[in-house]
Protein backbone atom coordinates (compact mmCIF):
# COMPACT_ATOMS: atom_id res chain seq x y z
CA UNK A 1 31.62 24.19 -97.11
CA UNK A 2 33.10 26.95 -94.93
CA UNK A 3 30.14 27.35 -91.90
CA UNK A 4 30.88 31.38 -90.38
CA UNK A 5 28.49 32.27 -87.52
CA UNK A 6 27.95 35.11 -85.70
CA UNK A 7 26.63 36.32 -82.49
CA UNK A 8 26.46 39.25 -79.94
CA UNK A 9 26.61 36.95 -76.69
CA UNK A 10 25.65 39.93 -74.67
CA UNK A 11 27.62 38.32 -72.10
CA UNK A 12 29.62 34.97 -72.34
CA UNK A 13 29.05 33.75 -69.16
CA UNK A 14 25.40 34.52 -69.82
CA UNK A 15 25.24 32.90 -73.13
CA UNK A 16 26.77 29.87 -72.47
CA UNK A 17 24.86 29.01 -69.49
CA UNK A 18 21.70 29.09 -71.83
CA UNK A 19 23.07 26.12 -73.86
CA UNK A 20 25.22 28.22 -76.05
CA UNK A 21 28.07 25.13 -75.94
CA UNK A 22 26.10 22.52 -76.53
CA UNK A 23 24.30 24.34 -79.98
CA UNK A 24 27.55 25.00 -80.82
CA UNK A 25 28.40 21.25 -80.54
CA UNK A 26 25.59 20.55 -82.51
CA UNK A 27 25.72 23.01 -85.41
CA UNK A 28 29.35 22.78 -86.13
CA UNK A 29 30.34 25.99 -87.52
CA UNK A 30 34.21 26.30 -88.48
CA UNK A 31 34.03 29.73 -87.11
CA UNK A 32 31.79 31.51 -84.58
CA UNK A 33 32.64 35.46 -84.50
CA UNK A 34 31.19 36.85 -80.95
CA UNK A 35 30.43 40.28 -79.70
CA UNK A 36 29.96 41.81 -76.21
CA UNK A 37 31.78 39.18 -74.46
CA UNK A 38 31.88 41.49 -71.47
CA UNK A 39 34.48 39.72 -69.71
CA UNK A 40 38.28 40.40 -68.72
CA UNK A 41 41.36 37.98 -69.36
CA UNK A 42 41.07 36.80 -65.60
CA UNK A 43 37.42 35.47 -66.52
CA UNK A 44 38.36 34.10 -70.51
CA UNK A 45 41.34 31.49 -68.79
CA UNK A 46 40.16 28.22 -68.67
CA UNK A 47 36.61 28.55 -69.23
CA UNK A 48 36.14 30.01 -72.44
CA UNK A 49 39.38 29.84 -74.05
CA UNK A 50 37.80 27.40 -75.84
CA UNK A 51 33.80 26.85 -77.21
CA UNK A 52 33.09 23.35 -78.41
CA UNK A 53 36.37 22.13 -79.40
CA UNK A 54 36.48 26.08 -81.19
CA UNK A 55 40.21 27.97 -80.03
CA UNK A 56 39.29 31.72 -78.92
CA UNK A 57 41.26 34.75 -80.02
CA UNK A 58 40.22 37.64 -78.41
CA UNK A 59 39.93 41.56 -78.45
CA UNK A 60 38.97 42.46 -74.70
CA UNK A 61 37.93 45.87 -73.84
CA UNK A 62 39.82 47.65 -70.90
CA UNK A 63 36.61 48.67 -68.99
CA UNK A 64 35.13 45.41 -67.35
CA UNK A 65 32.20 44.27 -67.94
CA UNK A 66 32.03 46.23 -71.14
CA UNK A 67 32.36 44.86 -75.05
CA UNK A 68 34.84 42.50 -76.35
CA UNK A 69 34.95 40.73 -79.21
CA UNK A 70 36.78 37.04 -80.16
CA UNK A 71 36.87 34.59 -83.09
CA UNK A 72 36.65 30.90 -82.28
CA UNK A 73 38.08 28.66 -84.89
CA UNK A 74 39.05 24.89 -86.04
CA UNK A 75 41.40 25.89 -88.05
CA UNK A 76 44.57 27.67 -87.11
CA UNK A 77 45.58 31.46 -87.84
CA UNK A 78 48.78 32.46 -90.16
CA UNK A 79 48.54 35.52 -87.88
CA UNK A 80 46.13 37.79 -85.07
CA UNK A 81 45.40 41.17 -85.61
CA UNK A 82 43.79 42.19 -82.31
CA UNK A 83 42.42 46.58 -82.95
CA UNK A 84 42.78 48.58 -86.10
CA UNK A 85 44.99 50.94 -84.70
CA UNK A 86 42.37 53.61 -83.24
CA UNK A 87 43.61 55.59 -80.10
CA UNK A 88 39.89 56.10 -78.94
CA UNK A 89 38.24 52.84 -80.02
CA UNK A 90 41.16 50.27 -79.30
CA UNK A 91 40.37 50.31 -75.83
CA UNK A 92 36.49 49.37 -76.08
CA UNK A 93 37.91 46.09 -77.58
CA UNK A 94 35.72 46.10 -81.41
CA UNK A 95 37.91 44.02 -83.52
CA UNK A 96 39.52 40.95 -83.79
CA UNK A 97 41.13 40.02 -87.53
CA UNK A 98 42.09 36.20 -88.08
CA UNK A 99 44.35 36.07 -91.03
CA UNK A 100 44.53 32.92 -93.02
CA UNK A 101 47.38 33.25 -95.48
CA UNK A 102 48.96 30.83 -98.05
CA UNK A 103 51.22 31.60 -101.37
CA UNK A 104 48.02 31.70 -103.05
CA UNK A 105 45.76 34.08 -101.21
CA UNK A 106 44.91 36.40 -98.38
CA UNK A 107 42.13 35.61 -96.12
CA UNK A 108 40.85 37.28 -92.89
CA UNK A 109 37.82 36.51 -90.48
CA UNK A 110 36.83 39.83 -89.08
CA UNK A 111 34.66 39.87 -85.50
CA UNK A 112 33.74 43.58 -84.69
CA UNK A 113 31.30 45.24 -82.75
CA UNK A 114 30.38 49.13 -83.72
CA UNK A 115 29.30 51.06 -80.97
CA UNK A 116 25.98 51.45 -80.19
CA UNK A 117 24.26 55.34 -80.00
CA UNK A 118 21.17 54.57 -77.52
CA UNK A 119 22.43 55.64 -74.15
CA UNK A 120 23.09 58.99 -75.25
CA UNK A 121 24.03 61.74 -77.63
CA UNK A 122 27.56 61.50 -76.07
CA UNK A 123 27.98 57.94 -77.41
CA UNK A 124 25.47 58.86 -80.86
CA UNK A 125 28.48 61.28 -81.49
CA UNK A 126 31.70 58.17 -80.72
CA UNK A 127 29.55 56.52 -83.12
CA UNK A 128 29.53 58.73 -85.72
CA UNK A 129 33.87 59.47 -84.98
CA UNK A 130 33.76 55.34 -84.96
CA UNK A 131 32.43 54.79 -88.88
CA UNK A 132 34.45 57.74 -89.45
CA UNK A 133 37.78 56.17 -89.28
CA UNK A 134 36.36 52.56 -89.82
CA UNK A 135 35.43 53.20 -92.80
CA UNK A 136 38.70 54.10 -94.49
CA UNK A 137 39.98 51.18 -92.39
CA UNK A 138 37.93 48.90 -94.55
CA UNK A 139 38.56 50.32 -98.07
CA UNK A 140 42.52 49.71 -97.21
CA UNK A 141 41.99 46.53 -96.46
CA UNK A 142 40.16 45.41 -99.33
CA UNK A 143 42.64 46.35 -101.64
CA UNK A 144 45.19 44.02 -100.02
CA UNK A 145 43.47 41.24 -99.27
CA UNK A 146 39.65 39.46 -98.91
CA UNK A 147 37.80 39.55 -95.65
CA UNK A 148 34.13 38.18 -93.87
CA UNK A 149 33.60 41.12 -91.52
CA UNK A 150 30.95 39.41 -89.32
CA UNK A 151 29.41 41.68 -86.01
CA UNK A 152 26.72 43.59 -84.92
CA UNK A 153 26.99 46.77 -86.82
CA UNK A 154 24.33 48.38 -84.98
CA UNK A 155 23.05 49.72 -87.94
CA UNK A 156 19.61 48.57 -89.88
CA UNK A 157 20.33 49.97 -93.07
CA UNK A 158 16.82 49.67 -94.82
CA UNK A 159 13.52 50.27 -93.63
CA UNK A 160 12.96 46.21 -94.60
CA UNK A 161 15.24 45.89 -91.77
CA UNK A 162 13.24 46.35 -88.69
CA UNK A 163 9.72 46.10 -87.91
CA UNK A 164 9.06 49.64 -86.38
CA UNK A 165 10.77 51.71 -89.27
CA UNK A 166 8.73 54.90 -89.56
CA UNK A 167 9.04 55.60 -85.67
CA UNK A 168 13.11 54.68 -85.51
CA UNK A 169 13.53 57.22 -88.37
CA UNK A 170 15.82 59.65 -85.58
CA UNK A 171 17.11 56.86 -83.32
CA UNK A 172 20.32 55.57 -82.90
CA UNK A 173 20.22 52.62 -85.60
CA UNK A 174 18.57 53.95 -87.91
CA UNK A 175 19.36 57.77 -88.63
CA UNK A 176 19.69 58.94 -91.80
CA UNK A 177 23.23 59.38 -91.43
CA UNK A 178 23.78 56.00 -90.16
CA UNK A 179 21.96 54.41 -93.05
CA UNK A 180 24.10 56.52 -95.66
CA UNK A 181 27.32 54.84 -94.00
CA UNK A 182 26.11 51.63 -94.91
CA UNK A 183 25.28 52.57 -98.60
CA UNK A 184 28.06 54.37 -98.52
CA UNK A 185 30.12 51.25 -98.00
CA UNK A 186 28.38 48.82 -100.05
CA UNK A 187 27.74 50.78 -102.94
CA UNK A 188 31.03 52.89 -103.20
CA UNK A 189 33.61 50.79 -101.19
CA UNK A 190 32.24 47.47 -102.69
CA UNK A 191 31.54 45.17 -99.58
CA UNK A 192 28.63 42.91 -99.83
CA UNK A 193 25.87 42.26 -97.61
CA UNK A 194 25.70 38.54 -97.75
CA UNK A 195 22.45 37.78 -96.69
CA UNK A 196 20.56 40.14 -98.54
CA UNK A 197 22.82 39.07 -101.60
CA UNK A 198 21.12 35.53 -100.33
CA UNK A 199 17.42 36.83 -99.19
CA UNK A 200 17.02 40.53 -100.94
CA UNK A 201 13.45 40.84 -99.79
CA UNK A 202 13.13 39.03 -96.45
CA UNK A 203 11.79 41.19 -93.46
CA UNK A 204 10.39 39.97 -90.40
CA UNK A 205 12.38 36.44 -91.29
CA UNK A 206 15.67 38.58 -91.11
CA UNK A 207 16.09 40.62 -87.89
CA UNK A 208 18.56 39.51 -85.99
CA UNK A 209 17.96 41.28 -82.81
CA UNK A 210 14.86 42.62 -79.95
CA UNK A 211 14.34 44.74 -77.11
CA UNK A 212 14.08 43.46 -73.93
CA UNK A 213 11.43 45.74 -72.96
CA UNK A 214 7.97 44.56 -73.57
CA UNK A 215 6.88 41.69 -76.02
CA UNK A 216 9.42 42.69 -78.67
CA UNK A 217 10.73 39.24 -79.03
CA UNK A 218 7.34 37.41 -78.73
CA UNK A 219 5.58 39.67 -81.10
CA UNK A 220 8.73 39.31 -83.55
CA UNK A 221 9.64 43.31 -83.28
CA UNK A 222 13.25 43.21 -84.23
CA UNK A 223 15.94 44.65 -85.74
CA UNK A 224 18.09 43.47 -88.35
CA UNK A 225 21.99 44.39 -86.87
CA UNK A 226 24.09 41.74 -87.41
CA UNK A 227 25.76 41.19 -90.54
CA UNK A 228 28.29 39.43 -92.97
CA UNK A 229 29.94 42.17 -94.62
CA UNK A 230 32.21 40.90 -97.03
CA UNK A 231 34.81 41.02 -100.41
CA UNK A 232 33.11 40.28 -103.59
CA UNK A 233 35.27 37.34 -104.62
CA UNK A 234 34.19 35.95 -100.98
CA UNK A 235 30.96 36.77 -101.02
CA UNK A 236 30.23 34.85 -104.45
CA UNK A 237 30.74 31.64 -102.44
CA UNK A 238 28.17 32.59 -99.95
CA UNK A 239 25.22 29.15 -100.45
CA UNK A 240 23.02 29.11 -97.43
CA UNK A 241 21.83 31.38 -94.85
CA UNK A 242 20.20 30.81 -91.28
CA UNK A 243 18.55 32.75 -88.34
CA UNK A 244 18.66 30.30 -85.31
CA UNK A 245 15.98 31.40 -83.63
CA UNK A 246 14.66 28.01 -81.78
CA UNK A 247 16.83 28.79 -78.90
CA UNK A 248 17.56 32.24 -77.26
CA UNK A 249 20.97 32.64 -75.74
CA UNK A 250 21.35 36.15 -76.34
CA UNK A 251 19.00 39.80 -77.23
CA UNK A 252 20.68 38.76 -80.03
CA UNK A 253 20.33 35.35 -82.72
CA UNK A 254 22.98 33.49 -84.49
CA UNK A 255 23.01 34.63 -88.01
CA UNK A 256 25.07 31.83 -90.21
CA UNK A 257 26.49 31.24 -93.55
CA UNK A 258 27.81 28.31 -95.63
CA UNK A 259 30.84 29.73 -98.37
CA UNK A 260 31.61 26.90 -101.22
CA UNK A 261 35.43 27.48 -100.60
């Protein structure tokens, strides 16, 4: 089995001194993809080049304190992609590709983080030029080789997908056009959502992520933005499926898979 977890950290340093290490330890995963590591090189040396015997690779954004994305793995890369080659979005540091390659196929871990539309229509609108040239990214890619895209996606594509649905209907999340993205990729460009291939009805089981304002996370009023998002050959080896939710390290909860491959 092939264990692939992922998690918005919101924060490293904060994550890991809530125990993040030692679950890690614990739950063995061959691969944790993170998100909003918001920290610079200076801060990654040492310290967290490395997560529970997991090696780091790493997609840092330029601003500090801002973003960031990595891929910590056992098992050693045939090669690092670190951006897909956007002039705007390189900089906020969103993706990080691990490429596994033999003679007999062509595999890539994916960490990314999509920007998030809350703070503003100024950053609603970078979202919207972000899925605009992801998207095409994507379809490229999966007609040379098979990917797990794990992040959050800020997106909850179905009203199953967060508890509050009929009042998010025009906020960043979970606009219309924002939801048509999503179809747009899995019905059209033919990426899976692996854990609703695994758990096609679950709601208040599934979300992945609460506010910090209020009682979101005690009364269980969350969103469902992190994903796998993967190939259909890939995705066909996808077994088990888990929300860690015993232990909060983040706003956000470890969403992991087990692929038979």
């Amino acid at each position: 089995m092939f264990k692939l977890t992922s998690l918005n950290l919101n924060g490293i340093r904060s994550a890991t001194s809530k125990g993040l290490e030692a679950w890690l330890a614990q739950a063995k995963p061959d691969c944790i993809c993170v998100q909003e590591i918001k920290a610079q090189a200076e801060h990654m040396e040492g310290d967290f080049q490395q997560l529970a015997g997991l090696k780091g690779y790493f997609h840092l954004a330029e601003k500090k304190g801002y973003s960031g994305v990595g891929v910590y793995t056992r098992h050693e890369p045939s090669d690092v992609i670190i951006g897909y080659g956007s002039p705007e979005f390189d900089a906020e540091g969103r993706y990080v590709e691990l490429r596994f390659d033999t003679p007999q196929k062509k595999l890539s871990i994916i960490s990314s983080y999509f920007p998030s539309g809350s703070s503003g229509e100024d950053r609603q609108q970078a979202k919207f030029r972000y899925l605009a040239e992801f998207y095409p990214h994507l379809v490229a890619l999966k007609a040379a080789r098979e990917f797990i895209l794990c992040g959050d996606v800020n997106i909850a594509h179905k009203e199953q997908d967060l508890k509050n649905w009929r009042s998010n209907q025009k906020n960043s999340g979970f606009t219309p056009e924002e939801r048509a993205w999503m179809t747009k990729l899995l019905d059209e460009a033919g990426l899976i959502d692996v854990y609703r291939q695994l758990q096609p009805t679950a709601t208040d089981t599934a979300y992945t992520w609460w506010s910090n304002r209020g009682q979101a996370y005690a009364n269980n009023v969350g969103w469902r933005l992190d994903y796998h998002l993967a190939t259909p050959a890939l995705a066909s080896f996808a077994k088990r499926e888990s929300i860690y939710k015993d232990q909060k390290f983040s706003d956000h909860a470890p969403i992991t898979i087990e692929y038979a491959m």
